[in-house]
PDB file of N, CA and C in Angstrom:
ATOM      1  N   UNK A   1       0.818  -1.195   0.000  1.00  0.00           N
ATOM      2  CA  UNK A   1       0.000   0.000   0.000  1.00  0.00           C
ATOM      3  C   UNK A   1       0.864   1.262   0.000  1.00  0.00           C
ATOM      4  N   UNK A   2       2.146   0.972   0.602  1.00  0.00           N
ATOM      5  CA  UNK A   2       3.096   2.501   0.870  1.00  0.00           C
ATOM      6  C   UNK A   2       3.452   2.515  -0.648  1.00  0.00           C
ATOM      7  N   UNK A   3       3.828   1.460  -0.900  1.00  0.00           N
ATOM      8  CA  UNK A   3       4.162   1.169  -2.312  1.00  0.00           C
ATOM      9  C   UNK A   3       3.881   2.420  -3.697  1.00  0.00           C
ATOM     10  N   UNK A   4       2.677   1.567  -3.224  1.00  0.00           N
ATOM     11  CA  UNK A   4       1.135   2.121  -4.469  1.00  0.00           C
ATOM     12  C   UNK A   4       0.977   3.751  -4.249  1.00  0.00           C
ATOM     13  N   UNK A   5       1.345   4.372  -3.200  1.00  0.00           N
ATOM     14  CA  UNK A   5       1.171   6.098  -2.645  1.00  0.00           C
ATOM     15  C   UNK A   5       2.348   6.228  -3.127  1.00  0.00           C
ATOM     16  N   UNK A   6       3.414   5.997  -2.269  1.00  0.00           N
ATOM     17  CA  UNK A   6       4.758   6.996  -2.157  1.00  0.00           C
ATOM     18  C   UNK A   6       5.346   6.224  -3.968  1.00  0.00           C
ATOM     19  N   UNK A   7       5.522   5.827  -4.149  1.00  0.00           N
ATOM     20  CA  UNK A   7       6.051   5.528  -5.577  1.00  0.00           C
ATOM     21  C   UNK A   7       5.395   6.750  -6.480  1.00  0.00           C
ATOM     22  N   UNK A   8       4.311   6.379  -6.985  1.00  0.00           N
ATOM     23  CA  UNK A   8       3.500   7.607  -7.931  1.00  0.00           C
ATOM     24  C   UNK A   8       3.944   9.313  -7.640  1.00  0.00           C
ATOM     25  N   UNK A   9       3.527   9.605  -6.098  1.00  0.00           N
ATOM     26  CA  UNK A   9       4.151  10.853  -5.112  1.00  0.00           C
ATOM     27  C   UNK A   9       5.443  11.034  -5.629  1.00  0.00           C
ATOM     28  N   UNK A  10       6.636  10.209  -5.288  1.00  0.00           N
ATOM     29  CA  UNK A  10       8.040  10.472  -5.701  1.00  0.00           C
ATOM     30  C   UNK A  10       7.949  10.838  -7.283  1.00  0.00           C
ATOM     31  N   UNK A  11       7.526   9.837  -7.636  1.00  0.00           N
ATOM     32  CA  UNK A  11       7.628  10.469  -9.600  1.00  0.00           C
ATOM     33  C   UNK A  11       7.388  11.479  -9.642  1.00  0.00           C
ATOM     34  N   UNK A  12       6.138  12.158  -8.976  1.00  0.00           N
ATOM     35  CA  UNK A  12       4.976  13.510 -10.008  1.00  0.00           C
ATOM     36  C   UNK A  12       6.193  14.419  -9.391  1.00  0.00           C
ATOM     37  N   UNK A  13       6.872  14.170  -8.505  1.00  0.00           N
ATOM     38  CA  UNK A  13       7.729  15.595  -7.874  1.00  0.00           C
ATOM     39  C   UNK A  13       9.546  15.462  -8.548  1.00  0.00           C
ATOM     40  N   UNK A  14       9.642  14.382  -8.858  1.00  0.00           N
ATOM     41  CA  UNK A  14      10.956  13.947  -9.618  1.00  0.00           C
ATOM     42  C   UNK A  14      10.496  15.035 -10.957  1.00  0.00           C
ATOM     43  N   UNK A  15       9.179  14.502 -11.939  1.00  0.00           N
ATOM     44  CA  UNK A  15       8.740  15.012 -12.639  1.00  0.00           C
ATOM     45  C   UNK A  15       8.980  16.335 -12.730  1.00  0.00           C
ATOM     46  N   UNK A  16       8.108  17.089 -11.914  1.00  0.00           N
ATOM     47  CA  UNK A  16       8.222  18.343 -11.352  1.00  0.00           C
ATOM     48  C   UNK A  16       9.538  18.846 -11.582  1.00  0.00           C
ATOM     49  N   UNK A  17      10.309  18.812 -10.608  1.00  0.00           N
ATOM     50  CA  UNK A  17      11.951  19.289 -10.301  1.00  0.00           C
ATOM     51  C   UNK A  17      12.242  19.066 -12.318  1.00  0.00           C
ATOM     52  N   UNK A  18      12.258  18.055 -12.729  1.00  0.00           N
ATOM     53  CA  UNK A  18      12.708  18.019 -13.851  1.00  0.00           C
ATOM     54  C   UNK A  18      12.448  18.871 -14.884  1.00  0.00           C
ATOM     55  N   UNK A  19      10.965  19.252 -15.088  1.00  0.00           N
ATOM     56  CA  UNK A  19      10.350  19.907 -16.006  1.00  0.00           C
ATOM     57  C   UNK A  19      10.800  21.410 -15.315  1.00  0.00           C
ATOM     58  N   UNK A  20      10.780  22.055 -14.349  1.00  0.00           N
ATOM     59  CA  UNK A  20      11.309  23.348 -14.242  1.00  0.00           C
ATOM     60  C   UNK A  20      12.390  23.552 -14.205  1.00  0.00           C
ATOM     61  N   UNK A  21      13.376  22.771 -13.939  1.00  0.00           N
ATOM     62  CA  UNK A  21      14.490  22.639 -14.155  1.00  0.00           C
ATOM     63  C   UNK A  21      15.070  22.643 -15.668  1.00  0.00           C
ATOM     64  N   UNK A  22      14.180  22.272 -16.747  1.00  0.00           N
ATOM     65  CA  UNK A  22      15.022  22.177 -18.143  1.00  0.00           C
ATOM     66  C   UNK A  22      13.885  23.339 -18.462  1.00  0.00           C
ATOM     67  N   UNK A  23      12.859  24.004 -18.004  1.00  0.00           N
ATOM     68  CA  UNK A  23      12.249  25.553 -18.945  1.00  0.00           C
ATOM     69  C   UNK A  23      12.925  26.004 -18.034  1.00  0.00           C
ATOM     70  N   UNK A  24      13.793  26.423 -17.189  1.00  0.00           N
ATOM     71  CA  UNK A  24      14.768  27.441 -16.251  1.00  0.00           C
ATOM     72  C   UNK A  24      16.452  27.457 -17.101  1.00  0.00           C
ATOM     73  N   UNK A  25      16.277  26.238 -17.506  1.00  0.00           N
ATOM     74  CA  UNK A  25      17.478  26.500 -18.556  1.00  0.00           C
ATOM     75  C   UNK A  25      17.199  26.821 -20.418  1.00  0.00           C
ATOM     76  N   UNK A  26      16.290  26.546 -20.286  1.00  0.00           N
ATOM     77  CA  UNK A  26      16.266  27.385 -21.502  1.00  0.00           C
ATOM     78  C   UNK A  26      16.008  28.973 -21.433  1.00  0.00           C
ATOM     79  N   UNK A  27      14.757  29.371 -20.671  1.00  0.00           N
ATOM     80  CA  UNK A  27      15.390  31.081 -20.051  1.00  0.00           C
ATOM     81  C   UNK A  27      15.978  31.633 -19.692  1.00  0.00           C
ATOM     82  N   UNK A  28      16.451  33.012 -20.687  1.00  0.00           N
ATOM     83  CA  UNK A  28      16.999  33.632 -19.712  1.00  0.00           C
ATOM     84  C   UNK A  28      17.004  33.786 -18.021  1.00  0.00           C
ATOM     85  N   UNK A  29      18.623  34.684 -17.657  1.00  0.00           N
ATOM     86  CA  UNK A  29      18.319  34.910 -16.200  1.00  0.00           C
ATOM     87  C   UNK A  29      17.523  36.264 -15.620  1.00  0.00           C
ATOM     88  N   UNK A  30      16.234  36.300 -15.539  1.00  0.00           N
ATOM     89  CA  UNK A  30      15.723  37.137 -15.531  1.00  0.00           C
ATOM     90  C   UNK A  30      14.503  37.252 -13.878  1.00  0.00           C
ATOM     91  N   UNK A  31      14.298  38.361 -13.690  1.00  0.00           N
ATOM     92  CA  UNK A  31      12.618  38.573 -13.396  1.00  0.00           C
ATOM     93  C   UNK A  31      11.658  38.098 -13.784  1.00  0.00           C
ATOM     94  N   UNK A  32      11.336  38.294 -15.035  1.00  0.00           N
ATOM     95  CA  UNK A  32      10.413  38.025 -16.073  1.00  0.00           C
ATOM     96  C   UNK A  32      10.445  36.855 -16.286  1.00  0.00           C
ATOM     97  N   UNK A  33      11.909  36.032 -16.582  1.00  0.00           N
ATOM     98  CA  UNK A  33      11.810  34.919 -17.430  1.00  0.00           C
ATOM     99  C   UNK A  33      11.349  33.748 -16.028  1.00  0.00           C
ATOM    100  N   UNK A  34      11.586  34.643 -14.828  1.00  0.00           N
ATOM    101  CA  UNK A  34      11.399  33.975 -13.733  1.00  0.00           C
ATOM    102  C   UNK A  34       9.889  33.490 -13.644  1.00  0.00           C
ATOM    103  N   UNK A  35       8.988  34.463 -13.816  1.00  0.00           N
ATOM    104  CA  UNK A  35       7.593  34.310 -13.957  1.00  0.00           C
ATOM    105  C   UNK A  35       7.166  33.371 -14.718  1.00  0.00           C
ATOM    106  N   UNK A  36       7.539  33.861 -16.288  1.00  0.00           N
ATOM    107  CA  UNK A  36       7.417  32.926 -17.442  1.00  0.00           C
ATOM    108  C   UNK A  36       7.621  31.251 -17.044  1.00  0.00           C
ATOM    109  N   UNK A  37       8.896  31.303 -16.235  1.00  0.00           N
ATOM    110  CA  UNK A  37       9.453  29.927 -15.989  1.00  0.00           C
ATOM    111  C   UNK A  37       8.362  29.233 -15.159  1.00  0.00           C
ATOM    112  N   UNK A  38       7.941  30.000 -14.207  1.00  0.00           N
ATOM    113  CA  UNK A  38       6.603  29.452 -13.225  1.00  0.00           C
ATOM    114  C   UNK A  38       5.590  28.917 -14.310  1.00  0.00           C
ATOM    115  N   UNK A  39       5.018  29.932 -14.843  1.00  0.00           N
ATOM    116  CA  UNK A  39       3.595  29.413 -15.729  1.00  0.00           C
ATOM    117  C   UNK A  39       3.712  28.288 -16.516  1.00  0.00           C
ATOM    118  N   UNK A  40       4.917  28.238 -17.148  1.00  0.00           N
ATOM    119  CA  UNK A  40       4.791  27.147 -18.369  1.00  0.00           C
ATOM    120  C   UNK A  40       5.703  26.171 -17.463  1.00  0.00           C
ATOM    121  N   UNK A  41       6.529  26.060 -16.743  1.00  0.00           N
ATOM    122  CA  UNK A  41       6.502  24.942 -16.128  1.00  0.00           C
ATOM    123  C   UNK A  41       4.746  24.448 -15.003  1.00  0.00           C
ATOM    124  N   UNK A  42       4.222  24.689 -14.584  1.00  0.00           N
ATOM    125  CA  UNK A  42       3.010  24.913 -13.985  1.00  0.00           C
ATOM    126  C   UNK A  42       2.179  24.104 -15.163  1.00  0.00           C
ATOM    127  N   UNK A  43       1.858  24.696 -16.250  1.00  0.00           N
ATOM    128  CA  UNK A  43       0.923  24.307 -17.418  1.00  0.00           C
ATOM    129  C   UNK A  43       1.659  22.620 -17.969  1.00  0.00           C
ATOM    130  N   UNK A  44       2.916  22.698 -18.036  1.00  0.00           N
ATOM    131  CA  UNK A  44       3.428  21.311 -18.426  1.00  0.00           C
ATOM    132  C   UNK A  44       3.184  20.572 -17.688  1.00  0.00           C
ATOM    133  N   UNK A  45       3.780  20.676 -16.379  1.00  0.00           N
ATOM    134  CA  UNK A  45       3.376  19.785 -15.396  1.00  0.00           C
ATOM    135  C   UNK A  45       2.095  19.240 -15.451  1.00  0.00           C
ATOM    136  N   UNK A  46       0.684  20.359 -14.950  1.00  0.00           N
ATOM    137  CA  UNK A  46      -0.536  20.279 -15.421  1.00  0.00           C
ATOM    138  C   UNK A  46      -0.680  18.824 -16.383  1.00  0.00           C
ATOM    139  N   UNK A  47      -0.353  18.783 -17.328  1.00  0.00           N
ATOM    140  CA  UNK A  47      -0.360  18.267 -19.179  1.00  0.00           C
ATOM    141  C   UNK A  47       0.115  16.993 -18.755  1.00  0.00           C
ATOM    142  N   UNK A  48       1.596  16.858 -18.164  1.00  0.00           N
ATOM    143  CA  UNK A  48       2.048  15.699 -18.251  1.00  0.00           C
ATOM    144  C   UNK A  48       0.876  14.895 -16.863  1.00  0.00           C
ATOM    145  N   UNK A  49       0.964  15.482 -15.982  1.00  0.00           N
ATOM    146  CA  UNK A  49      -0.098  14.844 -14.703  1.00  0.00           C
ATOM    147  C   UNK A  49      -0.953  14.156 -15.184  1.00  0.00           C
ATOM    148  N   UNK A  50      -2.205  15.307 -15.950  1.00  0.00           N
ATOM    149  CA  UNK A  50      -3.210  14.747 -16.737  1.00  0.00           C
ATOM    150  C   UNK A  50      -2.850  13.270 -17.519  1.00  0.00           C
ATOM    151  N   UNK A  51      -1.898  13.558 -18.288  1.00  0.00           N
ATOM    152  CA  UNK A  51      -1.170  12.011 -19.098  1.00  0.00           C
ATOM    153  C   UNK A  51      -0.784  11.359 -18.488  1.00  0.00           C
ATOM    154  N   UNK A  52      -0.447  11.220 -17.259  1.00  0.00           N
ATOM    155  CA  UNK A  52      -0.319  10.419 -16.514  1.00  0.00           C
ATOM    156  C   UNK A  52      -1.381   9.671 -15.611  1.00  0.00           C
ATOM    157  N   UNK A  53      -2.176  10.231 -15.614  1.00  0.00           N
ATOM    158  CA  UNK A  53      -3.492   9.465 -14.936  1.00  0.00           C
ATOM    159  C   UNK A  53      -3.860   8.908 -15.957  1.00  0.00           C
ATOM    160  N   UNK A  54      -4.343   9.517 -17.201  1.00  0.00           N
ATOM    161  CA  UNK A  54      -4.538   9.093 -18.170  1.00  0.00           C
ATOM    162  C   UNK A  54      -4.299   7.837 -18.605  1.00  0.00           C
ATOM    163  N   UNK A  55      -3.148   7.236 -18.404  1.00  0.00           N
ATOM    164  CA  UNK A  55      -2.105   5.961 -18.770  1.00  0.00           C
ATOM    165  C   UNK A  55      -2.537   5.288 -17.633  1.00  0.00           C
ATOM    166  N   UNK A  56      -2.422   5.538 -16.091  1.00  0.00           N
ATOM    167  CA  UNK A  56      -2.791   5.093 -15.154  1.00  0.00           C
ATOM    168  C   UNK A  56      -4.047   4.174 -15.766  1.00  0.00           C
ATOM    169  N   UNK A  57      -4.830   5.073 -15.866  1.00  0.00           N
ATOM    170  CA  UNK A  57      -6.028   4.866 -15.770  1.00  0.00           C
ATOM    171  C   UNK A  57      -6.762   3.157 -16.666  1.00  0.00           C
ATOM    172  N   UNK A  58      -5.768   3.770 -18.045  1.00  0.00           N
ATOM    173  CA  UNK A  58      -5.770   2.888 -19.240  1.00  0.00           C
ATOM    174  C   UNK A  58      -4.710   1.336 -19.138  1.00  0.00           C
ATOM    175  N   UNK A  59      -3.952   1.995 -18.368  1.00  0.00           N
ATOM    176  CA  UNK A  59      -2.688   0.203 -17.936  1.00  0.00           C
ATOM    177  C   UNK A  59      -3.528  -0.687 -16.500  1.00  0.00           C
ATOM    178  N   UNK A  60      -4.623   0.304 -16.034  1.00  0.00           N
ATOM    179  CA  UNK A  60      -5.390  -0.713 -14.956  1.00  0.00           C
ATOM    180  C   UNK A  60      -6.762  -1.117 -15.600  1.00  0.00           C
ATOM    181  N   UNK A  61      -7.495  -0.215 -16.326  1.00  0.00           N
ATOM    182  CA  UNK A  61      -8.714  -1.230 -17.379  1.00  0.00           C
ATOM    183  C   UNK A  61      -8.397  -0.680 -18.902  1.00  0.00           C
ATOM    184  N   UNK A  62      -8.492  -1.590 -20.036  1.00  0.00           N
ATOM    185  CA  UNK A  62      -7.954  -0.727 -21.279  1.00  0.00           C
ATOM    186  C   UNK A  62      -9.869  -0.105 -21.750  1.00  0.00           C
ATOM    187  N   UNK A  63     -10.452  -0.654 -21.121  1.00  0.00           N
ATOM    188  CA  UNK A  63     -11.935   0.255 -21.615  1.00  0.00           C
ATOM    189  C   UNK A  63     -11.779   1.753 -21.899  1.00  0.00           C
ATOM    190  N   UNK A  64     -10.823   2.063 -20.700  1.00  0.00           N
ATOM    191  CA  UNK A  64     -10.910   3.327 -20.811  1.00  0.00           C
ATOM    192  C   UNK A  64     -10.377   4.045 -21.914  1.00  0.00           C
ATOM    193  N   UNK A  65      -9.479   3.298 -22.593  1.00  0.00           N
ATOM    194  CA  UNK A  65      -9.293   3.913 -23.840  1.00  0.00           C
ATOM    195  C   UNK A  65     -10.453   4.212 -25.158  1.00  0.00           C
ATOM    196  N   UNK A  66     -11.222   3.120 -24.907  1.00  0.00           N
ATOM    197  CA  UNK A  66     -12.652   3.716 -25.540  1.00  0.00           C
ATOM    198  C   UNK A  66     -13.093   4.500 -25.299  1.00  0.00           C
ATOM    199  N   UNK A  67     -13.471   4.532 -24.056  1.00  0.00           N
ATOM    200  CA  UNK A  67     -14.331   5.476 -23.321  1.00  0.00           C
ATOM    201  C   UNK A  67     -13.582   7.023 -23.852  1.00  0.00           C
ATOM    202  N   UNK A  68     -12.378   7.086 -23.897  1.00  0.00           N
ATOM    203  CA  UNK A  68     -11.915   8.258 -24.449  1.00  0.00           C
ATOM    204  C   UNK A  68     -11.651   8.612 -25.714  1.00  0.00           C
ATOM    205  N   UNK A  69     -12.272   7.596 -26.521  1.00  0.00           N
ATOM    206  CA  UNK A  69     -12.486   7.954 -27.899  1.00  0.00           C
ATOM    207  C   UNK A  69     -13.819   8.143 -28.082  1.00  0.00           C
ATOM    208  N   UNK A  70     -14.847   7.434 -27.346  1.00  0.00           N
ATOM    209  CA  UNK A  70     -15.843   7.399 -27.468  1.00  0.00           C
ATOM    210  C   UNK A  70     -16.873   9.062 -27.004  1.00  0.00           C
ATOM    211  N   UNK A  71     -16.234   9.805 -25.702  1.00  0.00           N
ATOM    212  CA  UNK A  71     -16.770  11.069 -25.185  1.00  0.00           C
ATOM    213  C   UNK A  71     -15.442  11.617 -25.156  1.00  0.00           C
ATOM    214  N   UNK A  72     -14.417  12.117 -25.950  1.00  0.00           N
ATOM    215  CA  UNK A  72     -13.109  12.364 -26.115  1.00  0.00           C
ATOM    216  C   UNK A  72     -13.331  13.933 -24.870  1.00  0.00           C
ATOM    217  N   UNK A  73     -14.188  15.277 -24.846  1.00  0.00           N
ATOM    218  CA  UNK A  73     -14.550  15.901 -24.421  1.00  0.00           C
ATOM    219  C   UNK A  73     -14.515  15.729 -23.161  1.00  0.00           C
ATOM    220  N   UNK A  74     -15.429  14.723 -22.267  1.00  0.00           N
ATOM    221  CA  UNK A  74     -15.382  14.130 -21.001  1.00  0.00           C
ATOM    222  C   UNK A  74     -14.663  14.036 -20.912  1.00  0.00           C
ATOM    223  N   UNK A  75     -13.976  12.907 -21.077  1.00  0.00           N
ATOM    224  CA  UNK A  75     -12.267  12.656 -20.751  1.00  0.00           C
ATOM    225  C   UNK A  75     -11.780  13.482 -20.485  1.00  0.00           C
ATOM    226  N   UNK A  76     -11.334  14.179 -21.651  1.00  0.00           N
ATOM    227  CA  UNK A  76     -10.113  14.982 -21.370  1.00  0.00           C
ATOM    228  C   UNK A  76     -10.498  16.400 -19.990  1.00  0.00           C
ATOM    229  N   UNK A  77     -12.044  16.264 -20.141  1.00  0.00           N
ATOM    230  CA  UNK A  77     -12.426  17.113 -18.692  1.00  0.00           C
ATOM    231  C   UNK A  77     -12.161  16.615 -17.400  1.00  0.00           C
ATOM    232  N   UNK A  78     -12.390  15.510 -17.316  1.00  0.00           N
ATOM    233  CA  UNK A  78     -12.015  14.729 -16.424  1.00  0.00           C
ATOM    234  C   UNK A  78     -10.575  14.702 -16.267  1.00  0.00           C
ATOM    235  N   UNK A  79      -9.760  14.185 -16.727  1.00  0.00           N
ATOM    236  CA  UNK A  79      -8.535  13.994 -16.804  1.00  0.00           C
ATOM    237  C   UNK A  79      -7.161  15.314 -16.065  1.00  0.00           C
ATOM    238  N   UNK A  80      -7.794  16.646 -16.938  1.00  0.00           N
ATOM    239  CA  UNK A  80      -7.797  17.444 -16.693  1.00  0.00           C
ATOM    240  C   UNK A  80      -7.461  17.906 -15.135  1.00  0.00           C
ATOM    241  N   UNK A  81      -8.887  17.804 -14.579  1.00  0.00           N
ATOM    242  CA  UNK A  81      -9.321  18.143 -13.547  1.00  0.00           C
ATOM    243  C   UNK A  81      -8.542  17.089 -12.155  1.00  0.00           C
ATOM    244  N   UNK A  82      -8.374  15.903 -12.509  1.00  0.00           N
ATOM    245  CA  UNK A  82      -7.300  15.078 -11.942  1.00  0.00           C
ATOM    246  C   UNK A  82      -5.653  15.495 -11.910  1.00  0.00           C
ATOM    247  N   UNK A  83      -5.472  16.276 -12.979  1.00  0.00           N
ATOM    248  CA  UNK A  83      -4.210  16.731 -12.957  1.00  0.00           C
ATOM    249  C   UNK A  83      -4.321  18.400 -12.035  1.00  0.00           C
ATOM    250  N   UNK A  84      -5.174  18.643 -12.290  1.00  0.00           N
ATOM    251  CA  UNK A  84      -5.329  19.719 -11.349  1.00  0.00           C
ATOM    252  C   UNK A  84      -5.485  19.346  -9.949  1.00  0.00           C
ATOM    253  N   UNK A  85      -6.068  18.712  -9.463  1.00  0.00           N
ATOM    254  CA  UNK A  85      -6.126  18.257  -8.122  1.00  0.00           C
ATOM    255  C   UNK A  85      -4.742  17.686  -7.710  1.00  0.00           C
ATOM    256  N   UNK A  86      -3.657  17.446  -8.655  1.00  0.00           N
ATOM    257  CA  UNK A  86      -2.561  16.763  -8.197  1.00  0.00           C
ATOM    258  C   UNK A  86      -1.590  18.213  -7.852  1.00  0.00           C
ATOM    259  N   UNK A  87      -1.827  19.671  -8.177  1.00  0.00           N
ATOM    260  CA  UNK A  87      -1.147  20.337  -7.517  1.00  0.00           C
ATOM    261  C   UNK A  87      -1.181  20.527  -6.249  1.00  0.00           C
ATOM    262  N   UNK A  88      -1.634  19.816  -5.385  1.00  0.00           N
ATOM    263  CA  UNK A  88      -1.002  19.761  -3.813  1.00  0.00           C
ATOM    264  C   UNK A  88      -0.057  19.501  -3.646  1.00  0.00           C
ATOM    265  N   UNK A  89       0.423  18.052  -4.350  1.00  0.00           N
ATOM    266  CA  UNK A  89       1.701  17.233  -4.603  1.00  0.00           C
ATOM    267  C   UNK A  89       2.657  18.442  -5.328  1.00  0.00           C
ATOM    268  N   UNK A  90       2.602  18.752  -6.286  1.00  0.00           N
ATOM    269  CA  UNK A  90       3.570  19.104  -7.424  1.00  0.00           C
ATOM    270  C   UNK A  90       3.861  20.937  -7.065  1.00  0.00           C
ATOM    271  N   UNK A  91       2.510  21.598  -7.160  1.00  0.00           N
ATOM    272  CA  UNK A  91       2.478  22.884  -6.425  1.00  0.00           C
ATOM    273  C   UNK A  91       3.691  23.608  -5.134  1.00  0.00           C
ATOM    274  N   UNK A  92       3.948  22.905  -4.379  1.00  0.00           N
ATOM    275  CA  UNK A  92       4.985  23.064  -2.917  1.00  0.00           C
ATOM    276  C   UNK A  92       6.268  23.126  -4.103  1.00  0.00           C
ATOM    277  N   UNK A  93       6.532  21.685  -4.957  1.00  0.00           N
ATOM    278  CA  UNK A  93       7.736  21.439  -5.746  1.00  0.00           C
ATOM    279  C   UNK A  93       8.164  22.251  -6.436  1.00  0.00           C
ATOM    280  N   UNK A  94       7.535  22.684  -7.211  1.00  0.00           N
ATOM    281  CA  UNK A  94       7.404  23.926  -8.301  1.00  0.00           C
ATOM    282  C   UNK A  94       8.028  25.098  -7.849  1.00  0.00           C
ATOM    283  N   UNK A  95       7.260  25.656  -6.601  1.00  0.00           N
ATOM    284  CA  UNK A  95       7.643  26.910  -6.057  1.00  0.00           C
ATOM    285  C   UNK A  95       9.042  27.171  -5.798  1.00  0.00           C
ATOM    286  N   UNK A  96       9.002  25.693  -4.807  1.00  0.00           N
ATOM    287  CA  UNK A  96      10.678  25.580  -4.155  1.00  0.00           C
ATOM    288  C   UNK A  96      11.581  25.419  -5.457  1.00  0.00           C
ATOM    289  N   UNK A  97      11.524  24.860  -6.517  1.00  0.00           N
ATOM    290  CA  UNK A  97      12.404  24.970  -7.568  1.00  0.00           C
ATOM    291  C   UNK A  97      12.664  25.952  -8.277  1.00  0.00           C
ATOM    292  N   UNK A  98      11.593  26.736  -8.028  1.00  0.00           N
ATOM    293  CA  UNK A  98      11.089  28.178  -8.597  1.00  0.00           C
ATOM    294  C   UNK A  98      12.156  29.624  -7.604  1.00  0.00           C
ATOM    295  N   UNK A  99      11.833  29.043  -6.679  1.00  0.00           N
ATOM    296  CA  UNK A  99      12.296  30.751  -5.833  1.00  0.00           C
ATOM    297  C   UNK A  99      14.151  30.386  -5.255  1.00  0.00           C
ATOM    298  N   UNK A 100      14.416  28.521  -5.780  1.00  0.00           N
ATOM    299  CA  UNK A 100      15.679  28.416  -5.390  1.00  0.00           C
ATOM    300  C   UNK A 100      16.701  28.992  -7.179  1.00  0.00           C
ATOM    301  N   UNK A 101      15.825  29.548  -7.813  1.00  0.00           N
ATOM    302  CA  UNK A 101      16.332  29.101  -9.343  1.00  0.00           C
ATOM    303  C   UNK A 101      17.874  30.924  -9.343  1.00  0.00           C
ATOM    304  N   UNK A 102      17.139  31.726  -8.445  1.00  0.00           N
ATOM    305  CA  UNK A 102      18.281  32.776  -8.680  1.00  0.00           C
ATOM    306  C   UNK A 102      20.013  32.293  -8.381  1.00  0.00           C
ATOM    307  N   UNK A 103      19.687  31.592  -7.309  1.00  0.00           N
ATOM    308  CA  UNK A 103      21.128  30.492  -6.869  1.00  0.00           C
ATOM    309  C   UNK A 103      21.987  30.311  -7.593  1.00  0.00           C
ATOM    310  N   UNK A 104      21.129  29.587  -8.693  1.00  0.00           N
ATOM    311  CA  UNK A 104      21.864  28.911  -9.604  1.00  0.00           C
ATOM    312  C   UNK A 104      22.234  29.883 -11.008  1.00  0.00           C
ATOM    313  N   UNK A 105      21.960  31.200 -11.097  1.00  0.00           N
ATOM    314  CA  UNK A 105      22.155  31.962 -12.420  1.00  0.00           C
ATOM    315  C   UNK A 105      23.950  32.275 -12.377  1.00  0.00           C
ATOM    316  N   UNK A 106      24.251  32.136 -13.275  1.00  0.00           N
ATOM    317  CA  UNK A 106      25.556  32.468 -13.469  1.00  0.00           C
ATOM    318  C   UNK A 106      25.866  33.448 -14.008  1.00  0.00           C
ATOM    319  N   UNK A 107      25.094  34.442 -14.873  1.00  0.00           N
ATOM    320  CA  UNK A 107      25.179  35.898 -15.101  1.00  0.00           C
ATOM    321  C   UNK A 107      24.804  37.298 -14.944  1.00  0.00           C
ATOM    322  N   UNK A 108      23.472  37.045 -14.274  1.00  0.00           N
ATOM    323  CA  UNK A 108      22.667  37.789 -13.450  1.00  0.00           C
ATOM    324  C   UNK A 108      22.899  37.896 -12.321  1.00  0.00           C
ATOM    325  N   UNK A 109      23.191  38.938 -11.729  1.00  0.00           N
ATOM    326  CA  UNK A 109      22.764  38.708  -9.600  1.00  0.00           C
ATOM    327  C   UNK A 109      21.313  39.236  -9.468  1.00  0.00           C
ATOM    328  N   UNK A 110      21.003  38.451  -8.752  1.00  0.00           N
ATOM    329  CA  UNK A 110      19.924  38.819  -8.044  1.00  0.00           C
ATOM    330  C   UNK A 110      19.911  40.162  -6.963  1.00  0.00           C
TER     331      UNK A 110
END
């Protein structure tokens, strides 16, 4: 059962750290790009979460892959909305990767 929690938990935040970590290196060292870096890491995360339940969902019954061809709309509302509920998890990660990111600039001071 710890298994089945903390396994999935560790990924979405491995995830996390990863995905802001490679849009923080492609931006500039900035203010701005600092913001920027929040949102679209935020929205990816979002995206990949969603795809990840998604798969979840489909590697424990494959119906559901009908079911998401079948009301493609639903789904992806649903799905959605599961990846949104997973920023409790990912949300804390984000930030902290987010407000530690001036640290690491090598041409800018903060």
């Amino acid at each position: 059962m710890i298994l089945q929690l903390l396994l999935p938990v560790l990924g979405l935040m491995l995830v996390t750290v990863l995905v802001t970590r490679g849009v923080e290196a492609i931006l500039p060292e900035s203010l701005g790009a600092l913001a920027a870096t929040t949102v679209i890491s935020a929205l990816l995360v979002w995206l990949l979460t969603s795809a990840g339940f998604a798969l979840l969902y489909t590697i424990e019954d494959a119906r559901v892959w009908d079911l998401l061809g079948q009301a493609p709309s639903a789904s992806l509302g649903y799905f959605l909305r599961l990846g949104a509920s997973a920023v409790l998890i990912w949300g804390p990660v984000l930030l902290l990767v987010v407000s530690t990111a001036p640290r690491r600039w090598k041409t800018a001071v903060w």
